[in-house]
C-alpha atoms as a PDB file:
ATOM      1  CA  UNK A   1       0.000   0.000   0.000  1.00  0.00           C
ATOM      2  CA  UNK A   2       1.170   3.446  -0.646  1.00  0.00           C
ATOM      3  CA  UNK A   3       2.114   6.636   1.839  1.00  0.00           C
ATOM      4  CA  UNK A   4      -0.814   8.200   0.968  1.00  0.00           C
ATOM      5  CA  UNK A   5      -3.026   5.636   0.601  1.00  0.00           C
ATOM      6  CA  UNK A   6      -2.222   4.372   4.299  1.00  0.00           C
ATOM      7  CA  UNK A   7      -2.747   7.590   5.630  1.00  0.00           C
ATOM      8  CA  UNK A   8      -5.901   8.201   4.197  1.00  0.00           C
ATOM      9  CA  UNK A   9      -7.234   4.385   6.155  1.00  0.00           C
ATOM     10  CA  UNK A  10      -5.614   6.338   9.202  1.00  0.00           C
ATOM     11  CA  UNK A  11      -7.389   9.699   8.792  1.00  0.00           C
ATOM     12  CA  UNK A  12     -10.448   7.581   8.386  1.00  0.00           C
ATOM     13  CA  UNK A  13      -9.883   5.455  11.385  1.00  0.00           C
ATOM     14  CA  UNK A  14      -9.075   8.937  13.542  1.00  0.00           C
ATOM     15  CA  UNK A  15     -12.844  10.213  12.175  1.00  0.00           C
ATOM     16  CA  UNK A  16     -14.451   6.904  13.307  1.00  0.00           C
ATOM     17  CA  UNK A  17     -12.394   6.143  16.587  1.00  0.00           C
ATOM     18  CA  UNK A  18     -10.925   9.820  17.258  1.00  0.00           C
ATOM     19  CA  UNK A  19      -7.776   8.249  18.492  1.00  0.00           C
ATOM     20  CA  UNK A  20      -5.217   5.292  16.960  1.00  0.00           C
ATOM     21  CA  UNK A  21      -2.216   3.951  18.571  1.00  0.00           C
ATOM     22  CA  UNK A  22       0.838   3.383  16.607  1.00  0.00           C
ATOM     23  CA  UNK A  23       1.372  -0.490  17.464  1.00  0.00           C
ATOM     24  CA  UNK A  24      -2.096  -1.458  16.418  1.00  0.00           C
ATOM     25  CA  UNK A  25      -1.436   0.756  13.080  1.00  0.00           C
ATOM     26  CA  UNK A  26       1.685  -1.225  12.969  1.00  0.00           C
ATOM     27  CA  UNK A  27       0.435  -4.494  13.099  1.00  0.00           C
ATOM     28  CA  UNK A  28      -2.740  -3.719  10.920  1.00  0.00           C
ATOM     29  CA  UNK A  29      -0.943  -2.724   7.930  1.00  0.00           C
ATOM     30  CA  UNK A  30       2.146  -4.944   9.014  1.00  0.00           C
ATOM     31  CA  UNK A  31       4.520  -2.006   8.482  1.00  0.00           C
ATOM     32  CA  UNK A  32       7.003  -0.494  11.229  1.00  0.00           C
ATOM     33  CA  UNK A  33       6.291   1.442  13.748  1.00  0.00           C
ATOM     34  CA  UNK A  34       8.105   4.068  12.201  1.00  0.00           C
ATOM     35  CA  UNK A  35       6.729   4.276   8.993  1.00  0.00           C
ATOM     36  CA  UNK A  36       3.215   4.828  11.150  1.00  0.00           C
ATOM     37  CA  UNK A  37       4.972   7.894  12.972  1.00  0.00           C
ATOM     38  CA  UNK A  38       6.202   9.290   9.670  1.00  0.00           C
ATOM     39  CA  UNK A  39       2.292   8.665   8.340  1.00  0.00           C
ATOM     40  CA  UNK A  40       1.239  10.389  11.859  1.00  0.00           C
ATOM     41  CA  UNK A  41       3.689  13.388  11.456  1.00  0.00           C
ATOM     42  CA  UNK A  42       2.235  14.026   7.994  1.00  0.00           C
ATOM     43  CA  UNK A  43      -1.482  13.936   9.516  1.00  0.00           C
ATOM     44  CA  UNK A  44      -0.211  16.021  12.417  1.00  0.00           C
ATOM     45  CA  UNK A  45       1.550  18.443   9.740  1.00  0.00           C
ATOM     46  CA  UNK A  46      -1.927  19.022   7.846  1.00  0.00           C
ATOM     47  CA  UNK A  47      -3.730  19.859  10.972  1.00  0.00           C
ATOM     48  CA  UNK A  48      -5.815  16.562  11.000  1.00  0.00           C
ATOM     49  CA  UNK A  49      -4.351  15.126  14.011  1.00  0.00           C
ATOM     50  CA  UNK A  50      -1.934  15.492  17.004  1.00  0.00           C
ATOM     51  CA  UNK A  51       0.962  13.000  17.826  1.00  0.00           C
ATOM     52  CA  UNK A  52       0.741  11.513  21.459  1.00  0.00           C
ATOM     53  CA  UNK A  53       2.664   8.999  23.632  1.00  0.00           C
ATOM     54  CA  UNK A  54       1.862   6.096  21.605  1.00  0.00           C
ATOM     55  CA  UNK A  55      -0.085   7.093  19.094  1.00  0.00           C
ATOM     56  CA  UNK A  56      -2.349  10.139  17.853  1.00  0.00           C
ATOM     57  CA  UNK A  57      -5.708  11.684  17.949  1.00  0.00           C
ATOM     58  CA  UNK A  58      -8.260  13.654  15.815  1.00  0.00           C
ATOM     59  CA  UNK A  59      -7.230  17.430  16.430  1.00  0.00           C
ATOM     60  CA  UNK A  60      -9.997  19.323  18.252  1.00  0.00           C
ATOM     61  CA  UNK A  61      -9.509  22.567  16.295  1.00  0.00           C
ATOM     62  CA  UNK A  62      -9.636  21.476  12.797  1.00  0.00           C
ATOM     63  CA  UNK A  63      -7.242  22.888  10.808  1.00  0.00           C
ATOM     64  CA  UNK A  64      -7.505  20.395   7.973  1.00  0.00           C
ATOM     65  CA  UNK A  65      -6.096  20.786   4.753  1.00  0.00           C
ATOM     66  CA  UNK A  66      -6.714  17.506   2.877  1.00  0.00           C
ATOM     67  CA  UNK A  67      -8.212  17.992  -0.585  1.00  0.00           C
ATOM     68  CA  UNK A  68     -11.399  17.052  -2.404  1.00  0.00           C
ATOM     69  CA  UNK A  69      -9.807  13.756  -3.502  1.00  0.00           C
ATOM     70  CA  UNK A  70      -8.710  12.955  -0.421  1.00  0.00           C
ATOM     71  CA  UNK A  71     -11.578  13.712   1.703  1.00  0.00           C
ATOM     72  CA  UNK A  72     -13.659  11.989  -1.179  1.00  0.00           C
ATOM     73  CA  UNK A  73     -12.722   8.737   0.066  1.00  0.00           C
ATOM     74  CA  UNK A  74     -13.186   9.073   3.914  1.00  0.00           C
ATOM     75  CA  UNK A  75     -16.262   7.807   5.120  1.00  0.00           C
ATOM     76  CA  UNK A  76     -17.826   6.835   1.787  1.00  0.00           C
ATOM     77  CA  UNK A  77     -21.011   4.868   3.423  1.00  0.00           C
ATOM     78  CA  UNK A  78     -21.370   7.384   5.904  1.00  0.00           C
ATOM     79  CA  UNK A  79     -21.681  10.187   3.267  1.00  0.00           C
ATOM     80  CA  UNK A  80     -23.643   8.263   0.919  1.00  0.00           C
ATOM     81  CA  UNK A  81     -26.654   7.367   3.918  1.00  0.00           C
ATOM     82  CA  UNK A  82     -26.646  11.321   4.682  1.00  0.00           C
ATOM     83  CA  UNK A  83     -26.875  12.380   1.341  1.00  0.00           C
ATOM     84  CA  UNK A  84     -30.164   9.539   1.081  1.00  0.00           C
ATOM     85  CA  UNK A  85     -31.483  11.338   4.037  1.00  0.00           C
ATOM     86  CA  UNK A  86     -31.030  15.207   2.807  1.00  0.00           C
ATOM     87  CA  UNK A  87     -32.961  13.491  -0.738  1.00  0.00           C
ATOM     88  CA  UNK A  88     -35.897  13.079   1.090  1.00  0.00           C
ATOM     89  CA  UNK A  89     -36.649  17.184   1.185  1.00  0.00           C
ATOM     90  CA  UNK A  90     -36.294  17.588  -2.357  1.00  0.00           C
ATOM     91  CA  UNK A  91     -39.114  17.899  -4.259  1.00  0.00           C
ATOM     92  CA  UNK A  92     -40.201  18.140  -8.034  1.00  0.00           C
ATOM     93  CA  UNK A  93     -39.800  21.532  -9.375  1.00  0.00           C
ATOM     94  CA  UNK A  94     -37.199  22.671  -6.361  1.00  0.00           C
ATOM     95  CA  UNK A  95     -34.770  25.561  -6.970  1.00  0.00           C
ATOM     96  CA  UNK A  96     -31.670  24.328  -4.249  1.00  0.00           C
ATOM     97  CA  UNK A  97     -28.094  24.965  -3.836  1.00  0.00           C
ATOM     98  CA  UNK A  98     -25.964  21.972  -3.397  1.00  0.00           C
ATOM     99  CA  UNK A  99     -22.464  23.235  -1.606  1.00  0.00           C
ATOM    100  CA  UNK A 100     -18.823  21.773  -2.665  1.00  0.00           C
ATOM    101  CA  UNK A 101     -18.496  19.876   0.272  1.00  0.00           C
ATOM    102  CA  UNK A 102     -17.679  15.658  -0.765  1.00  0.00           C
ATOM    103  CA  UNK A 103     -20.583  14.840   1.509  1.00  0.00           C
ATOM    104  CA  UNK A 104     -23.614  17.534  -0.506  1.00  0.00           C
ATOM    105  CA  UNK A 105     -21.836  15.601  -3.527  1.00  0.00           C
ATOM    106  CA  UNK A 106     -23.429  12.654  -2.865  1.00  0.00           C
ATOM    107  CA  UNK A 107     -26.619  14.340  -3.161  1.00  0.00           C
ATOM    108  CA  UNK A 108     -26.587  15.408  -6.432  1.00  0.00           C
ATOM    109  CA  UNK A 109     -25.275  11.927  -7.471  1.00  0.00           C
ATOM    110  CA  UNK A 110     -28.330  10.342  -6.455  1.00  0.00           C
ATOM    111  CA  UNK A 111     -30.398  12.894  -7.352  1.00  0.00           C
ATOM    112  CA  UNK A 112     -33.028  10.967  -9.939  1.00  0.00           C
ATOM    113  CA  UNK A 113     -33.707  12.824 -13.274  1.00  0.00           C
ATOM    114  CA  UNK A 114     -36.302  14.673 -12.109  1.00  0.00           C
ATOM    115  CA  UNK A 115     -37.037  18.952 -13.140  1.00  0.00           C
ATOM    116  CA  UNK A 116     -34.903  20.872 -10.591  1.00  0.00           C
ATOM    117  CA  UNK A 117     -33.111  23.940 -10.772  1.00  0.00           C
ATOM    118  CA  UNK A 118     -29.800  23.320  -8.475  1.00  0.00           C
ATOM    119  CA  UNK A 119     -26.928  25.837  -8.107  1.00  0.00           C
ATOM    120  CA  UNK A 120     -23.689  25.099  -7.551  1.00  0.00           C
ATOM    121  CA  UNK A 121     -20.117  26.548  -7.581  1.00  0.00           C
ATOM    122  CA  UNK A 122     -18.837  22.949  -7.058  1.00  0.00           C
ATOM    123  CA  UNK A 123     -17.339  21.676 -10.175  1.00  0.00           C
ATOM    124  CA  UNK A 124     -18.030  17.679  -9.347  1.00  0.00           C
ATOM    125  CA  UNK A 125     -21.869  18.860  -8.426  1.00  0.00           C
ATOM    126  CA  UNK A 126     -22.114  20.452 -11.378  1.00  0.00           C
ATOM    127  CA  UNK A 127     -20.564  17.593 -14.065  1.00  0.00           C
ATOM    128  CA  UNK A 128     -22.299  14.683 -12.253  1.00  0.00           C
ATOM    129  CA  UNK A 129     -25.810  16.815 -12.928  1.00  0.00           C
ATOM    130  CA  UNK A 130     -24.956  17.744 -16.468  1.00  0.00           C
ATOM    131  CA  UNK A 131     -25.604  13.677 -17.216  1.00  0.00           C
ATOM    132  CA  UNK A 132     -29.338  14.372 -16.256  1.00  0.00           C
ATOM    133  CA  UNK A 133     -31.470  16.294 -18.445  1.00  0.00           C
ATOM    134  CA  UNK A 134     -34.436  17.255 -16.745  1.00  0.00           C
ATOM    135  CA  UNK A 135     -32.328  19.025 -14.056  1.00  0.00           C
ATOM    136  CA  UNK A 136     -31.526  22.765 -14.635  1.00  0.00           C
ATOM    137  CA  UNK A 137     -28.247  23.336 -13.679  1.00  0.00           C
ATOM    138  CA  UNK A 138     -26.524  26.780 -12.939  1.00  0.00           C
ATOM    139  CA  UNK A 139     -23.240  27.266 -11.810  1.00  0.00           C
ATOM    140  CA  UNK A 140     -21.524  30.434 -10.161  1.00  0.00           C
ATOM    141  CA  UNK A 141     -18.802  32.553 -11.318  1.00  0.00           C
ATOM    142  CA  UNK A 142     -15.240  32.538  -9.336  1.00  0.00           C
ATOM    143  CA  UNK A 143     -11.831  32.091  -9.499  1.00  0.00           C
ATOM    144  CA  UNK A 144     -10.829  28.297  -9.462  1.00  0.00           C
ATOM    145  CA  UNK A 145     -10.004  26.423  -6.092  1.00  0.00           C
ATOM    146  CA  UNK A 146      -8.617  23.307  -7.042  1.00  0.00           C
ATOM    147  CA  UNK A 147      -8.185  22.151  -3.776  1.00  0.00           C
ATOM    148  CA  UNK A 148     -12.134  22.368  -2.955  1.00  0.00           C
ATOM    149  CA  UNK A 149     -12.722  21.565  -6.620  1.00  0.00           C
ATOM    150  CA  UNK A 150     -14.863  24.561  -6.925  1.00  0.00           C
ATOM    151  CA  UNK A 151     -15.424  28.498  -7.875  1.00  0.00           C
ATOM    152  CA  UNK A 152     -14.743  30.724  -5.305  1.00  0.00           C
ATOM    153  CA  UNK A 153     -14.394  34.255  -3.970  1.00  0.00           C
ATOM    154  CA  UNK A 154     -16.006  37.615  -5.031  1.00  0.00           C
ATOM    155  CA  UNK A 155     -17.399  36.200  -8.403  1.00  0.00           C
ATOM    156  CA  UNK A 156     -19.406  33.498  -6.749  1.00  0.00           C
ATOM    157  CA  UNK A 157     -20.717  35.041  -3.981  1.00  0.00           C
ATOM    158  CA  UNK A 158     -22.200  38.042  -6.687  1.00  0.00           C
ATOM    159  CA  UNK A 159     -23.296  35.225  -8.698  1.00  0.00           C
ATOM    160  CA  UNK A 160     -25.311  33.157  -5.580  1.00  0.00           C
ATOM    161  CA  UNK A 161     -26.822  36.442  -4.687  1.00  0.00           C
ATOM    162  CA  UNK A 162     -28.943  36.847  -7.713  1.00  0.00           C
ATOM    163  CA  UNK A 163     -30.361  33.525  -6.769  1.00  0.00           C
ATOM    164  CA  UNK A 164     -33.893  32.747  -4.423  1.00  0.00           C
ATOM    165  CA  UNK A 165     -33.032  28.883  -3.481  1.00  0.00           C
ATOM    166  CA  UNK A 166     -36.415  26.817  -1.668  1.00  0.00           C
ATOM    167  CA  UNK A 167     -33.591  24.924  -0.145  1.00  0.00           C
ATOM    168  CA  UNK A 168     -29.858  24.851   0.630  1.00  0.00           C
ATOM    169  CA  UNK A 169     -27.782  22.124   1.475  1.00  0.00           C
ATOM    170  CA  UNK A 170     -24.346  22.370   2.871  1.00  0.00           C
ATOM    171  CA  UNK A 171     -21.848  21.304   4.955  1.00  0.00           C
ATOM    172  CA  UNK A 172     -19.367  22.596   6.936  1.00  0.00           C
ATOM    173  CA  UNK A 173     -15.605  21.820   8.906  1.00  0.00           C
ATOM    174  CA  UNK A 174     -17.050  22.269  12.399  1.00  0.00           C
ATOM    175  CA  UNK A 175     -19.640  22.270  14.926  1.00  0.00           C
ATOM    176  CA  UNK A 176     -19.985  23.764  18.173  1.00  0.00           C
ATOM    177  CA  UNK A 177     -23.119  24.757  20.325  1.00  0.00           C
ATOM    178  CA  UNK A 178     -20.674  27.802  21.797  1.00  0.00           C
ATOM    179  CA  UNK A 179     -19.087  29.065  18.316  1.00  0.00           C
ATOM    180  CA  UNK A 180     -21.875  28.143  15.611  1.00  0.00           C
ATOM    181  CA  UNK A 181     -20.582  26.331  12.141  1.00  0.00           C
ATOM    182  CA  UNK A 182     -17.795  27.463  11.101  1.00  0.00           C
ATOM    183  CA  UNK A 183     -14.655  26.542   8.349  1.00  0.00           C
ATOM    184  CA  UNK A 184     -11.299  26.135   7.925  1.00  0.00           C
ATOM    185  CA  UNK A 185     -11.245  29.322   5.260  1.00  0.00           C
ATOM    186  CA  UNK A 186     -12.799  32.238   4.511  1.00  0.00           C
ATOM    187  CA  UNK A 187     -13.901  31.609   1.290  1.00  0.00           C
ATOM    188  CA  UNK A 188     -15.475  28.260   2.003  1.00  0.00           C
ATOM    189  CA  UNK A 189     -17.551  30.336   5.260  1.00  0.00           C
ATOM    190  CA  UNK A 190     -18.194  33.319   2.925  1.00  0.00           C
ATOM    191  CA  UNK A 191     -19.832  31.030   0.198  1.00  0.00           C
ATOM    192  CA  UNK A 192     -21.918  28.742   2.971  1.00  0.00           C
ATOM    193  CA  UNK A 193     -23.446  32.084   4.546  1.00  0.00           C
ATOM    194  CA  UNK A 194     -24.337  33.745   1.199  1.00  0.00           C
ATOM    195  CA  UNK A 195     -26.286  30.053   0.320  1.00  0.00           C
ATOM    196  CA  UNK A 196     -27.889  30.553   3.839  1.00  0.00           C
ATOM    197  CA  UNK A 197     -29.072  33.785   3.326  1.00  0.00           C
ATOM    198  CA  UNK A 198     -30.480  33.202   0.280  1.00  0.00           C
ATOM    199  CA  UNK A 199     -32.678  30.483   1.415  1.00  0.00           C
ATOM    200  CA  UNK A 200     -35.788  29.568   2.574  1.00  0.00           C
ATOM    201  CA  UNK A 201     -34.851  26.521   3.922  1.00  0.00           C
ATOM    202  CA  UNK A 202     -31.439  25.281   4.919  1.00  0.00           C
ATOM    203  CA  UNK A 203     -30.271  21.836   5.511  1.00  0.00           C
ATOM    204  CA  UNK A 204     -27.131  21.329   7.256  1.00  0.00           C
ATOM    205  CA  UNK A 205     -25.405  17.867   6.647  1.00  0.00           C
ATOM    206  CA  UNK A 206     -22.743  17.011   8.740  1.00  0.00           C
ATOM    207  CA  UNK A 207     -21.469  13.631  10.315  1.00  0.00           C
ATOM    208  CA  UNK A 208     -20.811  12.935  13.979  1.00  0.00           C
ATOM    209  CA  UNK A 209     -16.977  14.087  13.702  1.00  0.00           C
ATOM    210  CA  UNK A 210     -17.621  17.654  12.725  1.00  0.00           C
ATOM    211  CA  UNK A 211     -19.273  17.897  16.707  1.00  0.00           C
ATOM    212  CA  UNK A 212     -18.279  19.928  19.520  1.00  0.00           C
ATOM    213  CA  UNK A 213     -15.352  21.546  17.587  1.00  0.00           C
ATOM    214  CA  UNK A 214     -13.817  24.569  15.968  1.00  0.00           C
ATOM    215  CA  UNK A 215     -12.688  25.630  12.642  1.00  0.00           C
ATOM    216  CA  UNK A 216     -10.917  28.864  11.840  1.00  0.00           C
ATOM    217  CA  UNK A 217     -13.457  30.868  10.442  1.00  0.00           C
ATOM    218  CA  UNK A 218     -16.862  31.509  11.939  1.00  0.00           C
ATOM    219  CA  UNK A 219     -19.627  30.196   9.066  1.00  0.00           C
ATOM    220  CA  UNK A 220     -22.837  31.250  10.653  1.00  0.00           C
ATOM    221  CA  UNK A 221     -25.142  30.831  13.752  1.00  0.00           C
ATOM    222  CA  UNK A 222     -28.518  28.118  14.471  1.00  0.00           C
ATOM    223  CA  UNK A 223     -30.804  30.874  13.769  1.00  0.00           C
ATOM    224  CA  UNK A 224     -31.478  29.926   9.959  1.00  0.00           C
ATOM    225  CA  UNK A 225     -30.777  26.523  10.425  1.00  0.00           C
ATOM    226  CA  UNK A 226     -33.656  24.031   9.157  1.00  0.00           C
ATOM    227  CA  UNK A 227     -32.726  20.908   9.713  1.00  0.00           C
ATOM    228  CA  UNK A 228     -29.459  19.075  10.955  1.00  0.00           C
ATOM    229  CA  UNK A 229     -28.969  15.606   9.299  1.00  0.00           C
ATOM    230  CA  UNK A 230     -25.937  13.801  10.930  1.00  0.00           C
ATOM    231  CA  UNK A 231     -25.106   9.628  11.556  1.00  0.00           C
ATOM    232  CA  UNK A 232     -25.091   9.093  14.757  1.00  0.00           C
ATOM    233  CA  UNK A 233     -27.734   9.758  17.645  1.00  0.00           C
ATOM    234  CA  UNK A 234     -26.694  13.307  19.448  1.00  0.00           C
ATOM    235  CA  UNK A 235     -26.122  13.455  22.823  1.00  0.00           C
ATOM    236  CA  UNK A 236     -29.335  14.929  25.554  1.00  0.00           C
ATOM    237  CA  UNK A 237     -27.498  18.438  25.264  1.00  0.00           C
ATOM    238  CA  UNK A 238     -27.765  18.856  21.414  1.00  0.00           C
ATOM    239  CA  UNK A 239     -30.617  17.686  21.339  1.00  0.00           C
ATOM    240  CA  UNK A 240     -32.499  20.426  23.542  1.00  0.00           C
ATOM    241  CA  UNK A 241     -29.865  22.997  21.945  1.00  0.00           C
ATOM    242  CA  UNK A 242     -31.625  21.860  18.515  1.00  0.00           C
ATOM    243  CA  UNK A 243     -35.248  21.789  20.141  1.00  0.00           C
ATOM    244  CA  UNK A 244     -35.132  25.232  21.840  1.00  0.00           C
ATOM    245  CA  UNK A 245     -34.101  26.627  18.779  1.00  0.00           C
ATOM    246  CA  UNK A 246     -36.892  25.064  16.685  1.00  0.00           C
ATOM    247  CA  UNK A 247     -34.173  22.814  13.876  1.00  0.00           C
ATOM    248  CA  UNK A 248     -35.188  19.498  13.013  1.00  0.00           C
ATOM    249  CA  UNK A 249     -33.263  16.878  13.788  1.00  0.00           C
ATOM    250  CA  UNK A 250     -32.214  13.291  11.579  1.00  0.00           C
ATOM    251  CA  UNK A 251     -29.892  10.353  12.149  1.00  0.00           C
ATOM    252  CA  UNK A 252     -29.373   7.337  10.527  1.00  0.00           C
ATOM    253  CA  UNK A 253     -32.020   5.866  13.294  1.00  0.00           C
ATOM    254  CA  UNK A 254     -34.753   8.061  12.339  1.00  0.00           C
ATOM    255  CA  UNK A 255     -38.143   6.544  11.349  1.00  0.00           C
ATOM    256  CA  UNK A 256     -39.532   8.349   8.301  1.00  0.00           C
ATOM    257  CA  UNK A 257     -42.175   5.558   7.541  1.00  0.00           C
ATOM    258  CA  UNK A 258     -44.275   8.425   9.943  1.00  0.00           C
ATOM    259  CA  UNK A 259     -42.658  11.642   7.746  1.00  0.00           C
ATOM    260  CA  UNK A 260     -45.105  13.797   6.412  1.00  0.00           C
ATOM    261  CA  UNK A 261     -46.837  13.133   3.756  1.00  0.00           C
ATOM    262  CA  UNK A 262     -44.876  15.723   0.759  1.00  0.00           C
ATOM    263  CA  UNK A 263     -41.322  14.926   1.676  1.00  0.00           C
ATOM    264  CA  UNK A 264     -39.220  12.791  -0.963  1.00  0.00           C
ATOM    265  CA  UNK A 265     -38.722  13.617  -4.592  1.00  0.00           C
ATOM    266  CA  UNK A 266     -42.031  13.670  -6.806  1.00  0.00           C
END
């Protein structure tokens, strides 16, 4: 196995376990242990993780800097079952913004060819829809971020503004009840709250290891928040956080078969 595919089976196992120790990395992919502290030091080096006695674990304040590619492949069930969730608000005849983010990606993937209007200044959003006719697809101006695989900057946020979505769907780097959503740059945080505020409805889709932590740049606060669709139950506190605020809440354990009766594509 190569470097960098080893560490990317690491970064996932940090996501899923938020720590790893170097002897069972060692024996797992039946390499020394210090090839796994090289792998570590390179994790620790893009702000994904921080080296302990022994081992490593998932750095609290994210200061990630994989790329699209990379973060494509971590978690790919996980990101497929939210984006299967977040499908179940769209609707025939919808005007939504899907953001860049790897997990809204999976949305527009499964997306069935069905008349939409979707914006998008995600480049992979925007190629996977242009294989489905019905779907009216509009993409943003921008310079070109190749890292997030997207347009960014002044360009696209003049570009989103002209638009009215019913719904937005985005993601984000971090979530804390005390700091809001926020990113790891301000172009990624200026984008997400221009999509928010031209919304009616926004859907926020975010797994269980985006919880109770920090990224650089503050996104937005709860207050336009719609819905939160995650993977994993949340704990008593989110959940009243959530409640007093009035945002729906979905997990992978929800029970639609008792959803009301116009959600789900048409």
């Amino acid at each position: 196995m190569l470097a960098a595919e080893r560490q990317n089976v690491i970064r996932t196992m940090l996501l899923e376990n938020k720590e790893v120790s170097v002897a069972d990395l060692s024996k797992y992919f039946n390499v020394s242990f210090e090839t796994i502290r090289r792998d570590l030091k390179v994790l620790e080096n893009d702000g994904f993780a921080e080296k302990t006695y022994g081992g490593a674990v998932l750095r609290q304040r994210v200061r990630n800097t994989a790329d699209f590619k990379t973060l494509e492949n971590i978690m790919i069930s996980t990101k497929e079952r939210l984006a299967s969730i977040a499908k179940r608000f769209i609707v025939s005849d919808d005007c939504i913004y899907i953001d860049f983010s790897t997990t809204c990606l999976n949305i527009a993937r499964i997306l069935g060819d069905v008349p939409l209007n979707v914006v998008s200044n995600s480049l992979e959003v925007l190629s996977t829809l242009s294989e489905k006719p019905m779907i009216s697809v509009f993409s943003s101006a921008g310079f070109w971020d190749e890292k997030n695989r997207a347009f960014m900057g002044r360009g696209a946020l003049n570009s989103l503004s002209q638009f009215h979505f019913d719904k937005a769907f985005i993601s984000c780097r971090a979530i804390s009840m005390e700091h809001g959503i926020s990113d790891k740059t301000e172009q990624e945080a200026d984008i997400r709250q221009m999509a928010i505020e031209c919304s009616n409805e926004v859907y926020l889709v975010a797994d269980h290891t985006k919880f109770d932590k920090t990224a650089f740049v503050r996104t937005a606060g709860f207050d336009k928040i719609t819905a939160l669709i995650t993977d994993t139950p949340l704990n008593d506190g989110w959940k009243s956080f959530l409640a007093e605020r009035s945002i729906h809440y979905y997990d992978f354990s929800t029970d639609f078969t008792e959803s009301s009766d116009d959600e789900g594509e048409e």
